[in-house]
Protein backbone atom coordinates (compact mmCIF):
# COMPACT_ATOMS: atom_id res chain seq x y z
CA UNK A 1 81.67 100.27 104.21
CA UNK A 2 81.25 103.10 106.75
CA UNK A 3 83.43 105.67 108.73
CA UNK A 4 85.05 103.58 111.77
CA UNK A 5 86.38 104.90 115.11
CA UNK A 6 89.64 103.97 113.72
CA UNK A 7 89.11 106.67 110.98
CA UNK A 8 88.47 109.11 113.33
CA UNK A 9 91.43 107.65 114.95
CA UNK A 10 93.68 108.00 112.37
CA UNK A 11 92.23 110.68 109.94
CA UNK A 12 92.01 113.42 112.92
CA UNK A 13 94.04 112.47 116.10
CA UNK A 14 91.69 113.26 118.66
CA UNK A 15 90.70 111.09 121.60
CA UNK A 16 88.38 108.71 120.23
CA UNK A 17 87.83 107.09 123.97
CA UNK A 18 86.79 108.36 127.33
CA UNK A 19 84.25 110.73 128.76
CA UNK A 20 81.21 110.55 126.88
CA UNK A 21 80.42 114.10 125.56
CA UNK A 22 77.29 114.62 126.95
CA UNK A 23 75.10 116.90 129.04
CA UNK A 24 72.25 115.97 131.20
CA UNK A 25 68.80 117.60 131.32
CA UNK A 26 70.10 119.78 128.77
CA UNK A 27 68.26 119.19 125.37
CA UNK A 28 65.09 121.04 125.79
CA UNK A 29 64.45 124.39 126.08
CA UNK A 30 62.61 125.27 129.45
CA UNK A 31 62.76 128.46 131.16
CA UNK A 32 64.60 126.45 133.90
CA UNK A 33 67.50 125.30 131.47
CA UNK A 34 67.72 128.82 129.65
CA UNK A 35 68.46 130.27 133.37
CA UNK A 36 70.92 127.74 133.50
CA UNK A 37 72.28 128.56 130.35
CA UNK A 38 72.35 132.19 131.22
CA UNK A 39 74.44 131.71 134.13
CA UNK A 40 76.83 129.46 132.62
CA UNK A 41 77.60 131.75 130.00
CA UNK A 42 78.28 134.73 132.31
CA UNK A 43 79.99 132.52 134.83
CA UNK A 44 82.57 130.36 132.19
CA UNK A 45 82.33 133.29 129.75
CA UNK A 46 83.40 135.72 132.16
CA UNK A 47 80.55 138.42 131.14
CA UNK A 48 77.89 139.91 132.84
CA UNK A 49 74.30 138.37 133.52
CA UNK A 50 72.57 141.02 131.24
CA UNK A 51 75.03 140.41 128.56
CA UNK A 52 74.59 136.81 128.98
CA UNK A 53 70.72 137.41 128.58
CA UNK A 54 70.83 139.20 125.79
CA UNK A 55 73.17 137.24 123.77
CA UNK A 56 71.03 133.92 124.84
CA UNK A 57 68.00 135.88 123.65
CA UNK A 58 69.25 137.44 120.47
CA UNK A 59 70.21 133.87 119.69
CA UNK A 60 66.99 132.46 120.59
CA UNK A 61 67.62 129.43 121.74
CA UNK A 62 70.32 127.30 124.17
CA UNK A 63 72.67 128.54 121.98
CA UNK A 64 75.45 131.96 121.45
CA UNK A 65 76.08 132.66 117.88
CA UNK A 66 79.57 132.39 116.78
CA UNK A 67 79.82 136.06 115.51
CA UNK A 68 79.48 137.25 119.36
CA UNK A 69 81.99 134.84 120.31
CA UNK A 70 84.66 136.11 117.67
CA UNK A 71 83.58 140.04 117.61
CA UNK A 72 83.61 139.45 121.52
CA UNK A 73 87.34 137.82 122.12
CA UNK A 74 88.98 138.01 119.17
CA UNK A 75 88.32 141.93 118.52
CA UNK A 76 89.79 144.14 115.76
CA UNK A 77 93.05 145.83 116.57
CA UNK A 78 92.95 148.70 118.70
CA UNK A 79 89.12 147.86 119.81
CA UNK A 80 90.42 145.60 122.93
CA UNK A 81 88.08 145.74 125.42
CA UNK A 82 89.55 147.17 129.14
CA UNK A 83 87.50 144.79 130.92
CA UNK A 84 89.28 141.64 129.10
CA UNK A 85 88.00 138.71 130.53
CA UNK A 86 90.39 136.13 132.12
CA UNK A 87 92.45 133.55 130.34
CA UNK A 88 90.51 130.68 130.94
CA UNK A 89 87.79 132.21 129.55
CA UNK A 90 88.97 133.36 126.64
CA UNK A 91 90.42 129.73 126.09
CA UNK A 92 87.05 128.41 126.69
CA UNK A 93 85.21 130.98 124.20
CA UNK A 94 87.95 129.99 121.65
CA UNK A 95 87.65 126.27 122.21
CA UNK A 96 83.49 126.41 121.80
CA UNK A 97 83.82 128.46 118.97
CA UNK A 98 86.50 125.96 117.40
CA UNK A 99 84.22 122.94 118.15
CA UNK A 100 81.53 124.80 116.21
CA UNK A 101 83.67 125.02 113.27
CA UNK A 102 84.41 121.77 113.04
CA UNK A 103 83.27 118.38 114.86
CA UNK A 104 79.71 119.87 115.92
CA UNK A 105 79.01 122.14 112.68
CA UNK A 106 75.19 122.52 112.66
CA UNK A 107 73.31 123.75 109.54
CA UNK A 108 72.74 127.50 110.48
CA UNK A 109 77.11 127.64 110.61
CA UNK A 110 76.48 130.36 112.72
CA UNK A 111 75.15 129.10 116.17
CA UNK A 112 77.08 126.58 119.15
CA UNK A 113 75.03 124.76 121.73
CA UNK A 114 75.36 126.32 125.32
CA UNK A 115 75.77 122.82 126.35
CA UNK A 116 79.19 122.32 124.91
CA UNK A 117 80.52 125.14 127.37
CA UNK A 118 79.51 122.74 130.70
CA UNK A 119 82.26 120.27 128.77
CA UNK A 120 84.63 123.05 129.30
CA UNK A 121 83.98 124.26 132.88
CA UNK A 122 87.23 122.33 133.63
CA UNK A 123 89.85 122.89 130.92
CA UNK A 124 92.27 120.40 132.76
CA UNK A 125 89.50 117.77 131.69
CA UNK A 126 88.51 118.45 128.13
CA UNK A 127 90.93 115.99 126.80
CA UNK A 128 89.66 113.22 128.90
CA UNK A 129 86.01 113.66 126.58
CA UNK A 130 85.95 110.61 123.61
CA UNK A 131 85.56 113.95 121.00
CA UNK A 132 86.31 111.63 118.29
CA UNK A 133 83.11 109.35 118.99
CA UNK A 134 81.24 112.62 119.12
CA UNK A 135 81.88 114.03 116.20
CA UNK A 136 81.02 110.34 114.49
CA UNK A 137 77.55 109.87 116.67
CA UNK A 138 76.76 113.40 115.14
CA UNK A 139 77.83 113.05 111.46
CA UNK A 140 75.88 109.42 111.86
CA UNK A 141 72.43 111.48 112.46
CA UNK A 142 73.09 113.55 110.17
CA UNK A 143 74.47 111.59 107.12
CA UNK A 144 70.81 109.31 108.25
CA UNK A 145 68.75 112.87 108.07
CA UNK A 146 70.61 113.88 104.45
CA UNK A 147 68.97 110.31 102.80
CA UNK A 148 65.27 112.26 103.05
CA UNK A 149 63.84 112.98 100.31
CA UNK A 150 62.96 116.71 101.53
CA UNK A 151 66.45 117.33 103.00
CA UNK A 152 69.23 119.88 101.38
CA UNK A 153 71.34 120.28 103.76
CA UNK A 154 73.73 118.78 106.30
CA UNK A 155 75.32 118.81 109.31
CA UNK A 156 78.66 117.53 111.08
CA UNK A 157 82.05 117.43 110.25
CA UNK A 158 82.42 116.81 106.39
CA UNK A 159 85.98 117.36 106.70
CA UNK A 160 85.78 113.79 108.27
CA UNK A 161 83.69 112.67 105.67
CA UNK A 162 85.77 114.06 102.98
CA UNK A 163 89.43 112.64 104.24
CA UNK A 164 87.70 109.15 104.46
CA UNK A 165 86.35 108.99 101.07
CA UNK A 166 90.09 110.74 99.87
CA UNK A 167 91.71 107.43 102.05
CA UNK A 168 89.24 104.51 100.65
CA UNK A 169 88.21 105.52 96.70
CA UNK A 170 90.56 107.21 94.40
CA UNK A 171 88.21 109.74 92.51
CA UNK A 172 90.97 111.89 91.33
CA UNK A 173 89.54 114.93 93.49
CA UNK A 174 92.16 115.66 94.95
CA UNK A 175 95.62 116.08 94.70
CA UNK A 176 98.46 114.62 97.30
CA UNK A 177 100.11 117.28 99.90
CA UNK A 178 103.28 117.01 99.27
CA UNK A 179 104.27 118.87 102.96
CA UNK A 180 102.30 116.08 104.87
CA UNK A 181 104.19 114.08 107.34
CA UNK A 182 103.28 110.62 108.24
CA UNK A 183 102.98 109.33 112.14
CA UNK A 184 102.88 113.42 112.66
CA UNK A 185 99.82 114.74 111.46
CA UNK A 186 96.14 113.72 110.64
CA UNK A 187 95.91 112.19 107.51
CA UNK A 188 93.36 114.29 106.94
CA UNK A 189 96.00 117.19 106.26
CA UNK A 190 97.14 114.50 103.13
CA UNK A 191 95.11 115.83 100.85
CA UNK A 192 94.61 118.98 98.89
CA UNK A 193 91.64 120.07 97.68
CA UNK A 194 90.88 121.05 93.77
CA UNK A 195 88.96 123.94 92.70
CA UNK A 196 86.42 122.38 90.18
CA UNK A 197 85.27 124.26 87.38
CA UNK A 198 82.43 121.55 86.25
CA UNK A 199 78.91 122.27 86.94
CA UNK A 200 78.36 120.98 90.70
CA UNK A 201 75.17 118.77 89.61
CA UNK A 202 77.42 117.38 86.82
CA UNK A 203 80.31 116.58 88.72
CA UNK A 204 77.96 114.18 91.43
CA UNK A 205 76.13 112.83 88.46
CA UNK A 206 79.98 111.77 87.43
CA UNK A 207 81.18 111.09 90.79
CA UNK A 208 78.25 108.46 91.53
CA UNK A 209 78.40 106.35 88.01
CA UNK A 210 82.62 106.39 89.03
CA UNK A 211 81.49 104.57 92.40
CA UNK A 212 78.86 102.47 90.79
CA UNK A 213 81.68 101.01 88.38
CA UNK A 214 84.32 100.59 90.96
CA UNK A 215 85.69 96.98 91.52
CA UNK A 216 86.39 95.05 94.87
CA UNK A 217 90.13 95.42 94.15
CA UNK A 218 89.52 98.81 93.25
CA UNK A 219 89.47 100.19 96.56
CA UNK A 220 91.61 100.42 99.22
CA UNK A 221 89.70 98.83 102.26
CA UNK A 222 92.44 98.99 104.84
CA UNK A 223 94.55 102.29 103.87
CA UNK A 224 95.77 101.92 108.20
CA UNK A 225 97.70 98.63 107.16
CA UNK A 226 101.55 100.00 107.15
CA UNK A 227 100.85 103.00 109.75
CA UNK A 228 99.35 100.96 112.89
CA UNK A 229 101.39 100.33 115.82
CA UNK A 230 102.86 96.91 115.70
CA UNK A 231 100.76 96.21 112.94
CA UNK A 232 97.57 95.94 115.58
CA UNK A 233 93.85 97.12 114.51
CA UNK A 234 93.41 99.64 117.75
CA UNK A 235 90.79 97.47 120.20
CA UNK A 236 88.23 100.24 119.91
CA UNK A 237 87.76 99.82 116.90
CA UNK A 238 85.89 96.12 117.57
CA UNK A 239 83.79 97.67 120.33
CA UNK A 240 80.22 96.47 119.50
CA UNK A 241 77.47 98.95 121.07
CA UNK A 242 76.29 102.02 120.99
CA UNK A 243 77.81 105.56 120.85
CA UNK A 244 76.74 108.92 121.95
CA UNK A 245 76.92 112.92 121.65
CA UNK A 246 74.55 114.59 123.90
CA UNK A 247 71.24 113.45 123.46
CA UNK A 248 71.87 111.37 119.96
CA UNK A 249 72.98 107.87 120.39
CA UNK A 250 73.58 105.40 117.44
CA UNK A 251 74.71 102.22 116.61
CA UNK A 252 78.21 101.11 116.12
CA UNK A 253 78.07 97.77 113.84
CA UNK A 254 81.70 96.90 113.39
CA UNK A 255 80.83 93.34 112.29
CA UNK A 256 79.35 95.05 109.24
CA UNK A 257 82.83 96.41 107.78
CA UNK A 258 85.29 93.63 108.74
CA UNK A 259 87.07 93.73 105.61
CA UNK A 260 88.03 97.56 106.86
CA UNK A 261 90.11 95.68 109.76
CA UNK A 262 91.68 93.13 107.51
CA UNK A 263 89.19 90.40 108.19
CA UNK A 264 86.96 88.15 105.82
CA UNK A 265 83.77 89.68 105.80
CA UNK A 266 80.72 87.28 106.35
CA UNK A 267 76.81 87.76 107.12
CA UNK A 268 76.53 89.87 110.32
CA UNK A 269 73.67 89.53 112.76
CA UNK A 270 70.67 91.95 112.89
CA UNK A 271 71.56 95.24 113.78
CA UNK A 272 70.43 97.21 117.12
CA UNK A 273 66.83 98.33 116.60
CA UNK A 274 65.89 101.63 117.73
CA UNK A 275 63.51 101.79 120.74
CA UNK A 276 61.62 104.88 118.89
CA UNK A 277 61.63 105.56 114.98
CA UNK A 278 60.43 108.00 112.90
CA UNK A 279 61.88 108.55 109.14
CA UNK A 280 60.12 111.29 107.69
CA UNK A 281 60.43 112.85 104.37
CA UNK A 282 61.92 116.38 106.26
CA UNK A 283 64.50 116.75 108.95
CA UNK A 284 62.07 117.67 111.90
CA UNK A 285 59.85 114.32 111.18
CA UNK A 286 63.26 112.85 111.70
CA UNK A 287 63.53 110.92 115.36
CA UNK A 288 65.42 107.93 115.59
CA UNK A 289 65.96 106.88 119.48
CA UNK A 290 68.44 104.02 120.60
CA UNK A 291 69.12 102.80 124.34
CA UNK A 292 72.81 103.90 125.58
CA UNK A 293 74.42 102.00 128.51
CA UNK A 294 76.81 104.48 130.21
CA UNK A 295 78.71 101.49 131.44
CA UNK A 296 78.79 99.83 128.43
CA UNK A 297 80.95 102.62 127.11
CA UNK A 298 82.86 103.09 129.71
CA UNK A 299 84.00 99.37 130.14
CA UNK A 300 84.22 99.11 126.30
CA UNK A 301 86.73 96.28 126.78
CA UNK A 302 84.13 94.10 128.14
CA UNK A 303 81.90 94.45 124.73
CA UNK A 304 84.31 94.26 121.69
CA UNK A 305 83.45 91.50 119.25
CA UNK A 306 84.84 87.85 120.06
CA UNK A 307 87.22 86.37 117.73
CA UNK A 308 85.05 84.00 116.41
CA UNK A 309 82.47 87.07 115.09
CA UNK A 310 86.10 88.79 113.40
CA UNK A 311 86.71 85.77 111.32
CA UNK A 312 89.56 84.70 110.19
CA UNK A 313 92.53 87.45 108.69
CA UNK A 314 92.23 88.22 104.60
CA UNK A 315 94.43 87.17 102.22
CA UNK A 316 93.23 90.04 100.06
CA UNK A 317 91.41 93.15 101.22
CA UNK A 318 88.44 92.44 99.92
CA UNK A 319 87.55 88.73 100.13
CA UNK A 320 84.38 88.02 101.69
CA UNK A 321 82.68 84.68 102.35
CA UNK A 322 81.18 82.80 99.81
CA UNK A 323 77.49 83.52 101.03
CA UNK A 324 78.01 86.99 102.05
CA UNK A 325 77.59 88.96 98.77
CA UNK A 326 74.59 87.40 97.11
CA UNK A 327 73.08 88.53 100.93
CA UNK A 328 74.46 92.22 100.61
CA UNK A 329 72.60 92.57 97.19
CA UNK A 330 69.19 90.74 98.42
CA UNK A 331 69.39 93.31 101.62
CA UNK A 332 71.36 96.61 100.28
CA UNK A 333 71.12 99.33 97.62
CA UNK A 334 73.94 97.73 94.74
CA UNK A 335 74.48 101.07 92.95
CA UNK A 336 74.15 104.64 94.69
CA UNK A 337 72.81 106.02 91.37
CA UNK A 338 68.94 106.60 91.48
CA UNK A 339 67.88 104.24 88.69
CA UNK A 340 65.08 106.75 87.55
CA UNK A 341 68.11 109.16 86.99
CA UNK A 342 70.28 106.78 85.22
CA UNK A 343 70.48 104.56 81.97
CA UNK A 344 68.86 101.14 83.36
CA UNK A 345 71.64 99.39 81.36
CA UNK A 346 73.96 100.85 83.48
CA UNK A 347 72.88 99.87 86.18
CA UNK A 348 71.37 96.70 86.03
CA UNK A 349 75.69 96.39 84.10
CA UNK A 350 77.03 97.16 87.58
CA UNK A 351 74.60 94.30 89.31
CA UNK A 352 75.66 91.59 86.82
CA UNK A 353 79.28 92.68 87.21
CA UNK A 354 79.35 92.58 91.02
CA UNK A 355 77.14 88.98 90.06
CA UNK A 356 79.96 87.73 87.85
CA UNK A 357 82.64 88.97 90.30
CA UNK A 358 81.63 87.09 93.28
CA UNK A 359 80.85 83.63 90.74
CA UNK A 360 84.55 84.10 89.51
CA UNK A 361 85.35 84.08 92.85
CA UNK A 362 83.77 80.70 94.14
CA UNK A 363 85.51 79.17 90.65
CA UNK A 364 88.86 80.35 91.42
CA UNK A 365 88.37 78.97 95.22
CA UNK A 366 87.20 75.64 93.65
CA UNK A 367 89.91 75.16 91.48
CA UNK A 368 92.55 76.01 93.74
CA UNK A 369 90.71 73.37 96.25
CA UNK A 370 90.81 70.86 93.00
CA UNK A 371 94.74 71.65 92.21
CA UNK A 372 95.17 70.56 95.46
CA UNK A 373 97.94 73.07 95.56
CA UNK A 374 100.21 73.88 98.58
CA UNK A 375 99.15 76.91 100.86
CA UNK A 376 101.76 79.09 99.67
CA UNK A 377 100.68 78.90 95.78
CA UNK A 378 96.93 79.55 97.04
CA UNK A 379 96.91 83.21 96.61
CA UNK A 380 95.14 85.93 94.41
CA UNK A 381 98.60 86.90 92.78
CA UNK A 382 99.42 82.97 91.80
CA UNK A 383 96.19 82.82 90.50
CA UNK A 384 96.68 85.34 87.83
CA UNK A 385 99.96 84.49 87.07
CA UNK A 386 99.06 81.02 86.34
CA UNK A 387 96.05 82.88 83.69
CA UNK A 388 98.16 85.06 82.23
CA UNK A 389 100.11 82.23 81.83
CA UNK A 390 96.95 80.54 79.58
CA UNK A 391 96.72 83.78 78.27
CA UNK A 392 100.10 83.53 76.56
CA UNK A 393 99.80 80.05 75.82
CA UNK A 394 96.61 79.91 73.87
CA UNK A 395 98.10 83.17 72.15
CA UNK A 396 101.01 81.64 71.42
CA UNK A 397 103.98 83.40 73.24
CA UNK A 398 106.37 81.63 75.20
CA UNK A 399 105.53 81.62 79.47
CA UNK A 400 107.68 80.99 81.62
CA UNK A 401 110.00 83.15 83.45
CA UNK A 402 110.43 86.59 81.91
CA UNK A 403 113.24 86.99 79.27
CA UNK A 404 114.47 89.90 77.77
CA UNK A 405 117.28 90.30 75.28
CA UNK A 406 119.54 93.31 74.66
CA UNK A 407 119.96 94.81 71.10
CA UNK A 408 123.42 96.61 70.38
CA UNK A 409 123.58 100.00 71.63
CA UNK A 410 121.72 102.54 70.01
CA UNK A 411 122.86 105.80 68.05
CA UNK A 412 122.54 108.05 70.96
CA UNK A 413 124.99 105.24 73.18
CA UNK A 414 121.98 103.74 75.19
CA UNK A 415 120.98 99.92 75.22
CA UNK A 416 117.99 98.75 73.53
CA UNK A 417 115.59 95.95 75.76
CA UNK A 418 112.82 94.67 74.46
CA UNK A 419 109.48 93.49 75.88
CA UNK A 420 109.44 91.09 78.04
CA UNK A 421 107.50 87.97 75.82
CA UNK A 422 105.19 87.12 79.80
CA UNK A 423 102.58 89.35 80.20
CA UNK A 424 103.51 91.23 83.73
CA UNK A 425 100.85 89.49 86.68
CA UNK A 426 99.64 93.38 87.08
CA UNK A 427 98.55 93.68 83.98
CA UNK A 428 96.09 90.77 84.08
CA UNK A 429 92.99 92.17 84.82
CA UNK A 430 91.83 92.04 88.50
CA UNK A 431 89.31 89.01 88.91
């Protein structure tokens, strides 16, 4: 599973095509690009050069920090500068200090790239930019830099993070908003965050064996089902390429996640490989470098995946092909939980269960195939009625339809029903 551009989509409601957010011959610092930087400060900022210069310098890099930004145009009352800068300037400092905040958080919290201000130079265009594929490029490199082994911190928006995990694995972390609005806000704003009182290494420790234990049918691949228009998957969301945000560009595999979309998931092909890597233990030994066709994104139609590569529609949310999971487990990490951290019974538990799971599968597919039963009775929900059904038999209750029979009215004047004698098909356990 991963975070799609249809989560961004849906869990934020920004543009997640368009202008690719990006700023040439802007990553490294030269004393040509920190002149630039100095004038577009003063000139989109609406300050002088000096001020521009010393800000840029204070800040040491192509970068303002955001405390300038707020102390600057969002002053204390009665402190109002006279010489207020114009309107579109102060909607420019407030949108780069917003972006900041949020999509393009960096790990001091207290500095914004220069370079994000060029993206603003023309306010009528800033909602043309793909922000949404941005802000996923970004948290992509930087959920890739967290895995080292001498990395503590992170970067990007973990609000985005956080609302996906809320939408796709019920932890019990949080609690529903009961204000939220459907088709009207982010579904982000759906959740509300608890204030935990358990020890924060103690709570991941928990939070990882919860995910190691979780079943197929325990989580909710496709939470977009009932709140896409016309019931389509949004096209982007098959686009097969590469994505970008300034000068980080990463894959965008949606062939790997296919069960996110509704689809059977099967053995994807190789994935992109990076012209340049380097995976160091730290951050800085950190350089991963992928090729980006502009007009690849920009004709994204031209590159989503063919039908043939989506498979066929699922049944159930989770049903793969037959071949597929013995190939995740040869290829991926089973468990999340660091074995050398963890009882090995555990874990080698969670590797026979996912084992068992997907040979119970193959055996129900068989014997459906060997029932020769009509397509309408070959479905997840017929197959446990029909065990529950053997269930009953062999423990001799009736099965059948479900009965129930009415005693006479009780001393308080209510009716008295009994359990049904057929076991309800939900409360067979999930194969």
């Amino acid at each position: 599973m991963s975070i799609s551009l249809e989560d961004v989509s849906f869990l934020l409601k920004i543009p997640v095509t368009g202008k690719v957010v990006a700023v040439e011959n802007f990553a490294r610092y030269t004393e040509e690009s920190r002149s630039d930087a100095i004038k577009m400060v003063s000139n989109l900022l609406g300050v002088s050069i000096d001020e521009a210069e010393e800000e840029v310098n204070i800040s040491k890099g192509l970068t303002v920090r955001k405390c300038w930004l707020k102390s600057r145009w969002c002053p204390k009352a009665g402190s109002r500068p006279t010489n207020y800068p114009p309107v579109e300037c102060t909607a420019r400092a407030y949108l780069l200090y917003l972006l900041s905040c949020t999509l393009f958080a960096d790990k001091s919290g207290s500095r914004v790239s220069i370079a994000l201000l060029k993206l603003l130079e023309d306010l009528d265009d800033v909602g043309k930019y793909a922000w949404g594929a941005a802000a996923l490029t970004y948290l992509y490199r930087h959920l890739g830099s967290a895995t080292r082994v001498q990395v503590s911190r992170i970067a990007g928006y973990l609000t985005l993070l956080e609302g996906w995990v809320y939408d796709h694995f019920k932890l019990g972390l949080v609690t529903p908003n009961a204000k939220y609005m459907d088709y009207v806000q982010p579904r982000v704003c759906r959740w509300i965050q608890k204030h935990e009182t358990v020890a924060n290494v103690d709570k991941l420790g928990s939070i990882r064996r919860t995910l190691d234990r979780l079943r197929p049918s325990e989580v909710t691949w496709d939470p977009y089902v009932n709140f896409r228009e016309n019931g389509v998957v949004h096209a982007i969301a098959f686009y097969s390429g590469t994505i970008k945000y300034m000068d980080v560009v990463e894959p965008y595999h949606p062939e790997r996640i296919l069960r996110q979309f509704g689809h059977v998931q099967s053995i994807p092909d190789p994935p992109y490989r990076p012209l340049e890597a380097h995976r160091g233990p730290s951050a800085n030994k950190y350089s991963v470098k992928y090729g980006f066709q502009q007009d690849d994104w920009e004709r994204w139609r031209n590159h989503l995946l063919a039908p043939e590569v989506r498979g066929d529609k699922a049944e159930f949310e989770f049903l793969a092909t037959p071949d597929y999971l013995p190939w995740f487990l040869k290829v991926s990490h089973p468990v999340v939980t660091n074995p050398s951290h963890e009882d090995e019974d555990m874990v080698a538990t969670t590797i026979a269960n996912n084992e068992l799971l997907e040979r119970n599968r193959r055996v129900l597919d068989a014997a459906l195939r060997w029932m020769d039963l009509p397509p309408e009775l070959c479905t997840i929900e017929s197959a446990r009625t029909m065990a529950s059904d053997i269930v009953n038999f062999l423990s001799g209750r009736s099965i059948g339809p479900t009965t129930t029979t009415t005693t006479p009215a009780t001393a308080t004047g209510t009716t008295a029903t009994s359990a049904p004698y057929r076991s309800r098909p939900e409360a067979v356990p999930a194969w």
